[in-house]
C-alpha atoms as a PDB file:
ATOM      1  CA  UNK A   1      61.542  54.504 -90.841  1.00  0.00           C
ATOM      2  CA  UNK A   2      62.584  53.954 -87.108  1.00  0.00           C
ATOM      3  CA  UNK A   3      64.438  50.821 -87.268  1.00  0.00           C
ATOM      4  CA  UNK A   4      64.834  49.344 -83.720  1.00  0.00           C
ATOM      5  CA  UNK A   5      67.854  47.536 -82.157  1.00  0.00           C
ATOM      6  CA  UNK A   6      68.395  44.181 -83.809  1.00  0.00           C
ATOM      7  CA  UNK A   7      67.135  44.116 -87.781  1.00  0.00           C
ATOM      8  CA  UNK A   8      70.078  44.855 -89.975  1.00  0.00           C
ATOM      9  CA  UNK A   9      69.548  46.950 -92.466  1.00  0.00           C
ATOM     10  CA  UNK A  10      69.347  44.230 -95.229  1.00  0.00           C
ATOM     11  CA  UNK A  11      66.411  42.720 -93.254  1.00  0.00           C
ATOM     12  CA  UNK A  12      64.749  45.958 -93.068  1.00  0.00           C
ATOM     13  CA  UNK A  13      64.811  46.417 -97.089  1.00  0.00           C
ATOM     14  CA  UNK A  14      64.103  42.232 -97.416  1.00  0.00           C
ATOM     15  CA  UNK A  15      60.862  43.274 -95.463  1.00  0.00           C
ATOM     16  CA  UNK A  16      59.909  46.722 -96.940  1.00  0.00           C
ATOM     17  CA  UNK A  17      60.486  44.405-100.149  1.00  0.00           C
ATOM     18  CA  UNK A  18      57.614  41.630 -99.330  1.00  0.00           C
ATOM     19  CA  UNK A  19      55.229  44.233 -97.905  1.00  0.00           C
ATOM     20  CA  UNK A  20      55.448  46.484-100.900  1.00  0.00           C
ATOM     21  CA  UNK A  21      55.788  43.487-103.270  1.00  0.00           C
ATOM     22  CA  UNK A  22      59.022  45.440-104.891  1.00  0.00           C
ATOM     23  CA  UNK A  23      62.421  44.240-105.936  1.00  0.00           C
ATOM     24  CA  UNK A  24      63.926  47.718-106.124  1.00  0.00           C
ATOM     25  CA  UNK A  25      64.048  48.828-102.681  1.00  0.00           C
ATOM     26  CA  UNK A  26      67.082  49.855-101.171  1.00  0.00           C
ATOM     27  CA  UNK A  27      68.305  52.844 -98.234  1.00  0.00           C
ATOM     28  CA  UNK A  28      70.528  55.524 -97.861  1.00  0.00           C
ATOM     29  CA  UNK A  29      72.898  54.420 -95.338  1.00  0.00           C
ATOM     30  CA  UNK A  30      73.258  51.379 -93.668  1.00  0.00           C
ATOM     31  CA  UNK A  31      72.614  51.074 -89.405  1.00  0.00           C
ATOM     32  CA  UNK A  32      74.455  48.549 -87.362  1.00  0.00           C
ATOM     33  CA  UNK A  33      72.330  46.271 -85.786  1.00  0.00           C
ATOM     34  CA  UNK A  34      72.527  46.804 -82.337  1.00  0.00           C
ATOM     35  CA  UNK A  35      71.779  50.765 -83.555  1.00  0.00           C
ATOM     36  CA  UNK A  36      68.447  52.324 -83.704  1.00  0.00           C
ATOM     37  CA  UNK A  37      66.925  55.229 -85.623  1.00  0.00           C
ATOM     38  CA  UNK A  38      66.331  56.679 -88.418  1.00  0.00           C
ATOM     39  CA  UNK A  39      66.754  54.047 -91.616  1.00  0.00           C
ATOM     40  CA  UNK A  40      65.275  56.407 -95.491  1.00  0.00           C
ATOM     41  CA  UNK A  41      64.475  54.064 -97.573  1.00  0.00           C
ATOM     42  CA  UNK A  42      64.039  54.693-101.507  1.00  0.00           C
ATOM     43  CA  UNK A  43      61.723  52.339-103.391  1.00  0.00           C
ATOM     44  CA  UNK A  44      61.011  51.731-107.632  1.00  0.00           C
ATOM     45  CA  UNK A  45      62.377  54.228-109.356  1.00  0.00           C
ATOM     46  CA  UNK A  46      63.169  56.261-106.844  1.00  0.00           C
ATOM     47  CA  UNK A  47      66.528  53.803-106.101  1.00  0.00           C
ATOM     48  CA  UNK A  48      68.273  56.073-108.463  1.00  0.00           C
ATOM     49  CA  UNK A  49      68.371  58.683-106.452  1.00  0.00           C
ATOM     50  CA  UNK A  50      69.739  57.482-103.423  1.00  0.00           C
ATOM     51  CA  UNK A  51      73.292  58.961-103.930  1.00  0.00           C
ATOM     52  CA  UNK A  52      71.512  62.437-104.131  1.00  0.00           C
ATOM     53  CA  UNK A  53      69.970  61.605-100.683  1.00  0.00           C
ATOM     54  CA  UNK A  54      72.807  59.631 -99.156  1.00  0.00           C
ATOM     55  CA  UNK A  55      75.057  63.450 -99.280  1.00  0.00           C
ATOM     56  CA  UNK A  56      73.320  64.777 -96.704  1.00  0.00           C
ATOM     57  CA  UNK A  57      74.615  65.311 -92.564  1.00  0.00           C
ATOM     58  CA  UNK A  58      73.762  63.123 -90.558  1.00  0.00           C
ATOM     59  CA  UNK A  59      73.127  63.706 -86.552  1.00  0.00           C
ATOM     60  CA  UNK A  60      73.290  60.603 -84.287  1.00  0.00           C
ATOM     61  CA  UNK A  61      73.236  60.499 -80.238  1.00  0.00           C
ATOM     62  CA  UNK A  62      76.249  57.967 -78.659  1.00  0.00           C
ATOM     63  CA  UNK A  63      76.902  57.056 -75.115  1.00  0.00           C
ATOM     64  CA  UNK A  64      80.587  55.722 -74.925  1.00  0.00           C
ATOM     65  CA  UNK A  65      82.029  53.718 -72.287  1.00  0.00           C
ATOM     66  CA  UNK A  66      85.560  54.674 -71.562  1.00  0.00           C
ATOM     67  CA  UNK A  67      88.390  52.291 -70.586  1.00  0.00           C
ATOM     68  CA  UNK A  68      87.003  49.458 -72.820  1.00  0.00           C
ATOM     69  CA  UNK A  69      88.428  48.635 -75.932  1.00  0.00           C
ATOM     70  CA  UNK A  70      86.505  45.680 -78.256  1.00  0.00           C
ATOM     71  CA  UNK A  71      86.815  44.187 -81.523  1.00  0.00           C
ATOM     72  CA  UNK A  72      83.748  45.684 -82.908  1.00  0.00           C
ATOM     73  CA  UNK A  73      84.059  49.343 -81.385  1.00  0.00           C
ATOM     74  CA  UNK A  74      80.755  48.524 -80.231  1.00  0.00           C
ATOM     75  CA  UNK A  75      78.903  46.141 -77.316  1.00  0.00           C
ATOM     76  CA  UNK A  76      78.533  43.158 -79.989  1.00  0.00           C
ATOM     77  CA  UNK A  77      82.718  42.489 -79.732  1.00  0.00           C
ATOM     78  CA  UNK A  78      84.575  40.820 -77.847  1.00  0.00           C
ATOM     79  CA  UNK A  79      86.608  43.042 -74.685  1.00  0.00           C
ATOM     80  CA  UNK A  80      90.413  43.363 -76.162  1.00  0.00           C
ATOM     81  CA  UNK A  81      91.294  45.516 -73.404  1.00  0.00           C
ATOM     82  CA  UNK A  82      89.927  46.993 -70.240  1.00  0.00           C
ATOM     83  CA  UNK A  83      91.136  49.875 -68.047  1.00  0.00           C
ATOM     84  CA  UNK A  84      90.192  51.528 -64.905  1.00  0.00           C
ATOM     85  CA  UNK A  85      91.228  54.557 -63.698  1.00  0.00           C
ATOM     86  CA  UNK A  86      92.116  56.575 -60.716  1.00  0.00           C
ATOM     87  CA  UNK A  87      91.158  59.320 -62.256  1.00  0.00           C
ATOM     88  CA  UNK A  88      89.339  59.578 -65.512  1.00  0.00           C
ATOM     89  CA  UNK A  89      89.961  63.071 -67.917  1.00  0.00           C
ATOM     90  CA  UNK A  90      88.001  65.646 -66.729  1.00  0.00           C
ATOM     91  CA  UNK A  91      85.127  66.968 -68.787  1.00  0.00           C
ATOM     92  CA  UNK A  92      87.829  69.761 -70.092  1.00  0.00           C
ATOM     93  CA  UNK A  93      90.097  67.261 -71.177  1.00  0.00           C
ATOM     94  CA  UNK A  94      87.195  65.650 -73.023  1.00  0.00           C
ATOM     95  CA  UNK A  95      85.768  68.646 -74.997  1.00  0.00           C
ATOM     96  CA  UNK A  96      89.170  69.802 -76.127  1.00  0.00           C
ATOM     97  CA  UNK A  97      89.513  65.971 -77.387  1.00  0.00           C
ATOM     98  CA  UNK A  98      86.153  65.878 -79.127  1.00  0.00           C
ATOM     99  CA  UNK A  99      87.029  69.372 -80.522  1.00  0.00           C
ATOM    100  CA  UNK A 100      90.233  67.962 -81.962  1.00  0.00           C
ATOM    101  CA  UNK A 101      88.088  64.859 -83.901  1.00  0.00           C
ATOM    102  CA  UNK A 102      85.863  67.546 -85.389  1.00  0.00           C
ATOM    103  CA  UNK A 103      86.470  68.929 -89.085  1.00  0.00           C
ATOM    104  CA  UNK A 104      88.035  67.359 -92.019  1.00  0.00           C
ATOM    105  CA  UNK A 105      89.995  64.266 -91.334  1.00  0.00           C
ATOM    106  CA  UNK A 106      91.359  61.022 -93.033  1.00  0.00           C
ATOM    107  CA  UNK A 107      89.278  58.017 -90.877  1.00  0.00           C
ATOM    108  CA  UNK A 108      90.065  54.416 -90.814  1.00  0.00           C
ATOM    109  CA  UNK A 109      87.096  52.299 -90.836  1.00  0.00           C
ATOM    110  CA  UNK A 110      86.460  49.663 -88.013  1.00  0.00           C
ATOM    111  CA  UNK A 111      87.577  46.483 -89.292  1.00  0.00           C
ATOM    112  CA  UNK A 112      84.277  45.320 -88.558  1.00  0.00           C
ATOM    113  CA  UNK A 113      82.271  47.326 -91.578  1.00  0.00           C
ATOM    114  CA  UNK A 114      80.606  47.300 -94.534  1.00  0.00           C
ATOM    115  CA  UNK A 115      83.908  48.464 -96.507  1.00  0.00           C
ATOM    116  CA  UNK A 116      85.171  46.402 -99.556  1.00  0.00           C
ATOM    117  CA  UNK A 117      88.297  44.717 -99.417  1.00  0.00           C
ATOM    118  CA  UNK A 118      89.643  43.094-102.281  1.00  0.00           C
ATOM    119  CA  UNK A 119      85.693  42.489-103.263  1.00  0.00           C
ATOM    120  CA  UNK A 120      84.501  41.328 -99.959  1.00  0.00           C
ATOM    121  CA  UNK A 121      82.774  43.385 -96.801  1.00  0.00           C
ATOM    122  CA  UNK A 122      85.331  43.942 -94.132  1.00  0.00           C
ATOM    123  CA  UNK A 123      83.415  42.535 -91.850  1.00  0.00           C
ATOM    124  CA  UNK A 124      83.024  39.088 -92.932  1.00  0.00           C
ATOM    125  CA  UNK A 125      86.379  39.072 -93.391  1.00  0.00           C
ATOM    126  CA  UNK A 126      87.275  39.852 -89.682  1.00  0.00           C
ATOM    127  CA  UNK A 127      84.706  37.469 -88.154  1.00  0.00           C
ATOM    128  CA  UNK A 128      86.688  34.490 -90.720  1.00  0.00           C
ATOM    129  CA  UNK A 129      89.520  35.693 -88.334  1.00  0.00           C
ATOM    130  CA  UNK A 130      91.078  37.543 -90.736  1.00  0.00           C
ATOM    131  CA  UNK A 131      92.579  41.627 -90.106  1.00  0.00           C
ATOM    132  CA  UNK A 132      91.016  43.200 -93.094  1.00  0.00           C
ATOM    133  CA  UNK A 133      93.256  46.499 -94.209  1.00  0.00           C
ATOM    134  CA  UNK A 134      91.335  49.049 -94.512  1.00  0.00           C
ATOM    135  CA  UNK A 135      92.588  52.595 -96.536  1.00  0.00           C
ATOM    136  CA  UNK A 136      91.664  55.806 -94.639  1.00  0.00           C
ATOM    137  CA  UNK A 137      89.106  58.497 -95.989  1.00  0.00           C
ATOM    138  CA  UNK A 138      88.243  61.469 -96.226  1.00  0.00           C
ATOM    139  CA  UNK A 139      84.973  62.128 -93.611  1.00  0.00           C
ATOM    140  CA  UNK A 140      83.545  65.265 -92.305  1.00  0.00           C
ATOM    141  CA  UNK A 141      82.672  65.692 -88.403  1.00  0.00           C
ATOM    142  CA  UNK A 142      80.894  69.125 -88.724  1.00  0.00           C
ATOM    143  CA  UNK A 143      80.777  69.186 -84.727  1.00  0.00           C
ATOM    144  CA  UNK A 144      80.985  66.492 -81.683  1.00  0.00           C
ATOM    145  CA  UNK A 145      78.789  68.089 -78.415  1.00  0.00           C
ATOM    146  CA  UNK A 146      79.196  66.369 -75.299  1.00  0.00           C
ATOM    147  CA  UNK A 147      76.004  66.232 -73.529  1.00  0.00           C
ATOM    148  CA  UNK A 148      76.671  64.432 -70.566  1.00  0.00           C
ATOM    149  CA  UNK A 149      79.445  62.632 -68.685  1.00  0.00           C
ATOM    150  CA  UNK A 150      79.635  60.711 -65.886  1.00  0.00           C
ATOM    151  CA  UNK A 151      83.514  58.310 -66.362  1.00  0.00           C
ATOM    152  CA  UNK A 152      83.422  55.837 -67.284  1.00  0.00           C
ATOM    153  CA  UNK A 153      80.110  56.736 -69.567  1.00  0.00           C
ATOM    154  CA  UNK A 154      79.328  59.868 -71.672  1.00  0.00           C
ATOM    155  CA  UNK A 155      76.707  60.828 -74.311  1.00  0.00           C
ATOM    156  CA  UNK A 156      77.437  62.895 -76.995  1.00  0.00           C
ATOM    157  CA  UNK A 157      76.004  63.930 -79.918  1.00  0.00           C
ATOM    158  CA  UNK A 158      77.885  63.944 -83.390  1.00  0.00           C
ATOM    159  CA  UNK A 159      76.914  65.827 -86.957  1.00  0.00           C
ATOM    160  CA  UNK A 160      78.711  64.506 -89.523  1.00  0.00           C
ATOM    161  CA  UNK A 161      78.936  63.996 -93.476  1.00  0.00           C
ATOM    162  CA  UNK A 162      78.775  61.008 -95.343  1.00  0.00           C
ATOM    163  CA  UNK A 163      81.058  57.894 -94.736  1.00  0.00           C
ATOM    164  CA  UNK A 164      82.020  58.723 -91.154  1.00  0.00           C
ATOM    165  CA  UNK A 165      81.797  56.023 -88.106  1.00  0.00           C
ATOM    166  CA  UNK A 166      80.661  57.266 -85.240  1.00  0.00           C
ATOM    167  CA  UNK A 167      81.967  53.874 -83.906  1.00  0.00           C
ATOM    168  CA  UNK A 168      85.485  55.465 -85.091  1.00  0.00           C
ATOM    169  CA  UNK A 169      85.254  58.376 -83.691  1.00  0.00           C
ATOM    170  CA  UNK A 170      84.637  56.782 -80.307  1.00  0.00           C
ATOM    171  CA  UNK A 171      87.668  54.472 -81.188  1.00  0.00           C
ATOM    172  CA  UNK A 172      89.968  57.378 -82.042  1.00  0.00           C
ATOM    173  CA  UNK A 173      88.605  59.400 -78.834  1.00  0.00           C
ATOM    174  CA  UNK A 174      89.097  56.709 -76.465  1.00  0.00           C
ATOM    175  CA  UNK A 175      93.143  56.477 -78.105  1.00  0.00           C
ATOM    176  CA  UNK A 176      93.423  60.556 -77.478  1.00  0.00           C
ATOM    177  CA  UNK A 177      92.048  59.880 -73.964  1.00  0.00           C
ATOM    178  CA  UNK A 178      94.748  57.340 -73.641  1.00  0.00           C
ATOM    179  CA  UNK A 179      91.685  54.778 -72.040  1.00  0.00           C
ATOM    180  CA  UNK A 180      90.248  53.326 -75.195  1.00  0.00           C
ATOM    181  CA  UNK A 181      86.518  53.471 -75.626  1.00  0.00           C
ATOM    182  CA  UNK A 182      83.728  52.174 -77.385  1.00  0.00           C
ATOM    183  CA  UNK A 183      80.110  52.893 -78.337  1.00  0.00           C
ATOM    184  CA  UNK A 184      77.535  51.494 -76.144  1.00  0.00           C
ATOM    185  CA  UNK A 185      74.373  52.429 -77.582  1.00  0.00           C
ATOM    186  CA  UNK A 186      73.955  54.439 -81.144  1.00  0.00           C
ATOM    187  CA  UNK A 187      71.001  56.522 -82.735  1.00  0.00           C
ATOM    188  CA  UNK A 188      70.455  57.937 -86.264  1.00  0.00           C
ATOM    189  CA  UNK A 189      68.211  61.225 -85.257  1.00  0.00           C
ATOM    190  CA  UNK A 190      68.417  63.181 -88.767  1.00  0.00           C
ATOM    191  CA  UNK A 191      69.336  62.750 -92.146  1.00  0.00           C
ATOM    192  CA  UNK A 192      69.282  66.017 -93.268  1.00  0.00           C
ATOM    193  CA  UNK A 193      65.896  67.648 -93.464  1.00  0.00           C
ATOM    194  CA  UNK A 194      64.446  63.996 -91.981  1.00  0.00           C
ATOM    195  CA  UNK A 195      63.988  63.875 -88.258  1.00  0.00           C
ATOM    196  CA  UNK A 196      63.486  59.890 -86.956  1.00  0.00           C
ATOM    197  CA  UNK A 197      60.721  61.475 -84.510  1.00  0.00           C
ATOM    198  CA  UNK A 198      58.242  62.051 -88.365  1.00  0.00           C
ATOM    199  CA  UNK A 199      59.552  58.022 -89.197  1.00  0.00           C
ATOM    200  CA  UNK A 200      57.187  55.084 -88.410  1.00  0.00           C
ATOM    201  CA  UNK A 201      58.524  52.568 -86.538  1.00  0.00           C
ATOM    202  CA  UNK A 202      59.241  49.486 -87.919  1.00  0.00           C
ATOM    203  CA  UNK A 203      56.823  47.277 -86.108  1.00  0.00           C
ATOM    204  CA  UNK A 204      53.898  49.666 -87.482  1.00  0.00           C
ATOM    205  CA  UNK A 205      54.789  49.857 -91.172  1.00  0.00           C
ATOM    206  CA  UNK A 206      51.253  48.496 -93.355  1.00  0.00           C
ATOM    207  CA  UNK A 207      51.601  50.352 -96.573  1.00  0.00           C
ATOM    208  CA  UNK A 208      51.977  53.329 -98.458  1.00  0.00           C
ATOM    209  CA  UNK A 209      51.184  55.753 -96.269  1.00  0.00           C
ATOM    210  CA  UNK A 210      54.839  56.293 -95.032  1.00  0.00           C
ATOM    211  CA  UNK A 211      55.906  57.391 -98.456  1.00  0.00           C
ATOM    212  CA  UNK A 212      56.951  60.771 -99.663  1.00  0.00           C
ATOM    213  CA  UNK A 213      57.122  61.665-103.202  1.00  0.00           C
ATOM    214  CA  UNK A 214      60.526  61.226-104.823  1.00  0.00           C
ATOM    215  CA  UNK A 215      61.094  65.257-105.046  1.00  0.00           C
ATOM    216  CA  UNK A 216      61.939  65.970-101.495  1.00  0.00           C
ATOM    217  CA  UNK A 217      64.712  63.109-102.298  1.00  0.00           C
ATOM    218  CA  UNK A 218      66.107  66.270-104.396  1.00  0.00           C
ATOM    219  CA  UNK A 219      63.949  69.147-102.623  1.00  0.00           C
ATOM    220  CA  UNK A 220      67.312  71.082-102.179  1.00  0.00           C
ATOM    221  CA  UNK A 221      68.095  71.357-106.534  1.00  0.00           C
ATOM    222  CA  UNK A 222      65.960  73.963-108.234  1.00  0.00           C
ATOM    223  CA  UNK A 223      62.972  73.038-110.099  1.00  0.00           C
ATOM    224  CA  UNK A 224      62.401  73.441-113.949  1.00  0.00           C
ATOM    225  CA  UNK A 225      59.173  73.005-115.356  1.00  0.00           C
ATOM    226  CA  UNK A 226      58.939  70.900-118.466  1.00  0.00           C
ATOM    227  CA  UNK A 227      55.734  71.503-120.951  1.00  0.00           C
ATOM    228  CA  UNK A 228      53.985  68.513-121.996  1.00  0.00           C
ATOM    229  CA  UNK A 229      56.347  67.642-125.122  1.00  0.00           C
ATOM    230  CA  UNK A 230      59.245  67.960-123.561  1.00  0.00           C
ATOM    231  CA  UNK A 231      58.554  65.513-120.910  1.00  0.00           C
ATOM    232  CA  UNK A 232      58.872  62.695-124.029  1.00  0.00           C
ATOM    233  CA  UNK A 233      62.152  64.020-124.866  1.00  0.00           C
ATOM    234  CA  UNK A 234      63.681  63.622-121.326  1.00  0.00           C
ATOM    235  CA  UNK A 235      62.345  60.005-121.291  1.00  0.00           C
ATOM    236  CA  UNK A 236      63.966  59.678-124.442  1.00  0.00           C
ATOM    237  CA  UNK A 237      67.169  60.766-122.794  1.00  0.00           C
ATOM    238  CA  UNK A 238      67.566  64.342-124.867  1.00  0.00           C
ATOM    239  CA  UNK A 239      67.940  68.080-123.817  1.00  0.00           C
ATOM    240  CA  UNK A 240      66.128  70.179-122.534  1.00  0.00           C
ATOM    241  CA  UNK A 241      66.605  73.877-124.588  1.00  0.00           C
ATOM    242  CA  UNK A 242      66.730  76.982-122.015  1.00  0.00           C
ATOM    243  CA  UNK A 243      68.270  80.255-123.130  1.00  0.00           C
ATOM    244  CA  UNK A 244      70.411  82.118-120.295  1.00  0.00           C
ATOM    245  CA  UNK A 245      73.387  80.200-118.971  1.00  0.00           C
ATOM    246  CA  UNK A 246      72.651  77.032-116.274  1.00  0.00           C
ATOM    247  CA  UNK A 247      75.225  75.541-114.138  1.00  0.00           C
ATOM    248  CA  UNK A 248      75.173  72.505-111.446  1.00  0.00           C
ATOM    249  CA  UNK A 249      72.337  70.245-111.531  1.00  0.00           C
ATOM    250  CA  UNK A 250      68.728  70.512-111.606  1.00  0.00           C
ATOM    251  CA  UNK A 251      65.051  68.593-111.128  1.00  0.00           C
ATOM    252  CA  UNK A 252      62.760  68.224-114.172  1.00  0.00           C
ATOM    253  CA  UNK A 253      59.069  68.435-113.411  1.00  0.00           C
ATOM    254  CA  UNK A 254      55.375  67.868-114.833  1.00  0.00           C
ATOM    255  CA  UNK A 255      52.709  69.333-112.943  1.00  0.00           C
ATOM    256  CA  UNK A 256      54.922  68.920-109.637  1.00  0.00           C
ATOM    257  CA  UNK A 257      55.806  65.221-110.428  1.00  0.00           C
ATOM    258  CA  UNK A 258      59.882  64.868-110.678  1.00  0.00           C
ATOM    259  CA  UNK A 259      60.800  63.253-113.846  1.00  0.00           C
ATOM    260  CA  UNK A 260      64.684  63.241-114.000  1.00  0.00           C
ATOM    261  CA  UNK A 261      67.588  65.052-112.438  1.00  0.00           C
ATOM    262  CA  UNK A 262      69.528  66.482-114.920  1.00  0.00           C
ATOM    263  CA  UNK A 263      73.167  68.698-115.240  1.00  0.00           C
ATOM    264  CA  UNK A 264      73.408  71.918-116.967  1.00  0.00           C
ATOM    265  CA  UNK A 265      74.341  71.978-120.505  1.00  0.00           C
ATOM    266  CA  UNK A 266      75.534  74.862-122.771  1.00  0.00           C
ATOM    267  CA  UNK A 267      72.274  75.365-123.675  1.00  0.00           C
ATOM    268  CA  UNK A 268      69.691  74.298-121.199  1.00  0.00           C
ATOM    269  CA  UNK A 269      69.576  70.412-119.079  1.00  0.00           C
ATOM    270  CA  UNK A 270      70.692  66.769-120.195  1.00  0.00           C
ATOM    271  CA  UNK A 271      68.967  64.028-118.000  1.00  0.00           C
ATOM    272  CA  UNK A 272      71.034  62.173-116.219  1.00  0.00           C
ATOM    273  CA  UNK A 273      69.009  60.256-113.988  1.00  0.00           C
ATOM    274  CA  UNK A 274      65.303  60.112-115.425  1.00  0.00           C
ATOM    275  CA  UNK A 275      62.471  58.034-113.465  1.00  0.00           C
ATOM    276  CA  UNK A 276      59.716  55.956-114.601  1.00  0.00           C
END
């Protein structure tokens, strides 16, 4: 779905809730709400497989203001400091600092996030006033491409693994850049084989038409074909027998319907996750 400025994510999945008449709805990574793009929700049974869905890159297009620092790393804070200039970095300057932010890397989370602390979101902690600690992790920026720049703004487009701010990134840029910086406008584009220009909008969502069977939530394990018997023992939560070695993880399927992702075994697949 293309979820516009505003909705947070939880509204999105309280509405895809009502109009489905579901309680099991929930989506693969959460958008700020003054971001737009693309939101993949997972409904029923399909829930389960969100974590399987939720590994994949995830391309977003940012336009950063330089010399502005706020409490949100994004337009909604309040300004905690403001620079200007005589001369902003040249676009050299900025590629070789973009290239420095890509690859592995321990990030620290904005205070203002979805991120646990002691049991409750970071960000409800830092709008009580409070300066939430947050522990670095491990993210992957798999490449930062600056698209346009014109100081104090620039555009850039970021591929990254799972976990990773983009809000961060424009934190930790603007720090390199010795301005500060923050993101003025954000947008999901992909999540891995999705594009948000195949997602319907938000405003146009009626029914079922916008769903997509729960394989293509897995499309990237190998399929194994179950016979008709063997479909009672996955839902029953036992093996399936193959000879020849397996390894990694697999989907089970009837007549091209998934019925459970399952890990290799000495001797063929045990369901770990089977649907209804």
């Amino acid at each position: 779905m293309d979820k516009p400025a505003g909705p947070t994510s939880h509204d999105v999945v309280a509405r895809v809730r009502r109009l489905f008449g579901l309680k099991a709805v929930g989506h693969t990574g959460t958008l700020d709400p003054f971001a737009t793009g693309l939101l993949l929700l997972v409904l029923g049974g399909a829930t389960r497989l969100a974590r399987w869905a939720g590994q994949h890159r995830k391309q977003y297009r940012a336009e950063l203001r330089l010399g502005v620092t706020t409490s949100t790393d994004d337009p909604t804070g309040s300004v905690l400091r403001e620079v200007e200039l005589e001369a902003w970095p040249d676009a050299g300057v900025v590629c070789a600092a973009l290239a420095g932010l890509s690859g592995p890397q321990r990030q620290r989370p904005p205070a203002f996030s979805a991120k646990h602390v002691g049991g409750v979101r970071s960000h409800r902690l830092a709008r009580r006033g409070g300066e939430p600690e947050l522990a670095e992790s491990e993210v992957m920026v798999y490449g930062l491409t600056l698209e346009s720049y014109a100081p104090p703004a620039l555009t850039l487009t970021a591929l990254v693994g799972p976990g990773t701010y983009i809000r961060a990134l424009a934190r930790d840029l603007g720090e390199r850049l010795g301005c500060g910086a923050h993101v003025g406008t954000l947008r999901r584009e992909r999540i891995g084989p999705w594009d948000v220009r195949d997602a319907v909008p938000l405003a146009e969502l009626t029914g079922r038409e916008a769903l997509l069977p729960p394989r293509e939530l897995v499309a990237e394990l190998p399929g194994v074909e179950l016979a008709e018997e063997e479909v009672t023992r996955v839902g029953h939560g036992r093996d399936v027998l193959r000879a020849g070695p397996t390894e990694g993880e697999a989907a089970l399927l009837h007549r091209d319907r998934l019925v459970a992702v399952a890990k290799a075994v000495p001797d063929g697949w045990h369901p770990a996750v089977v649907l209804p």
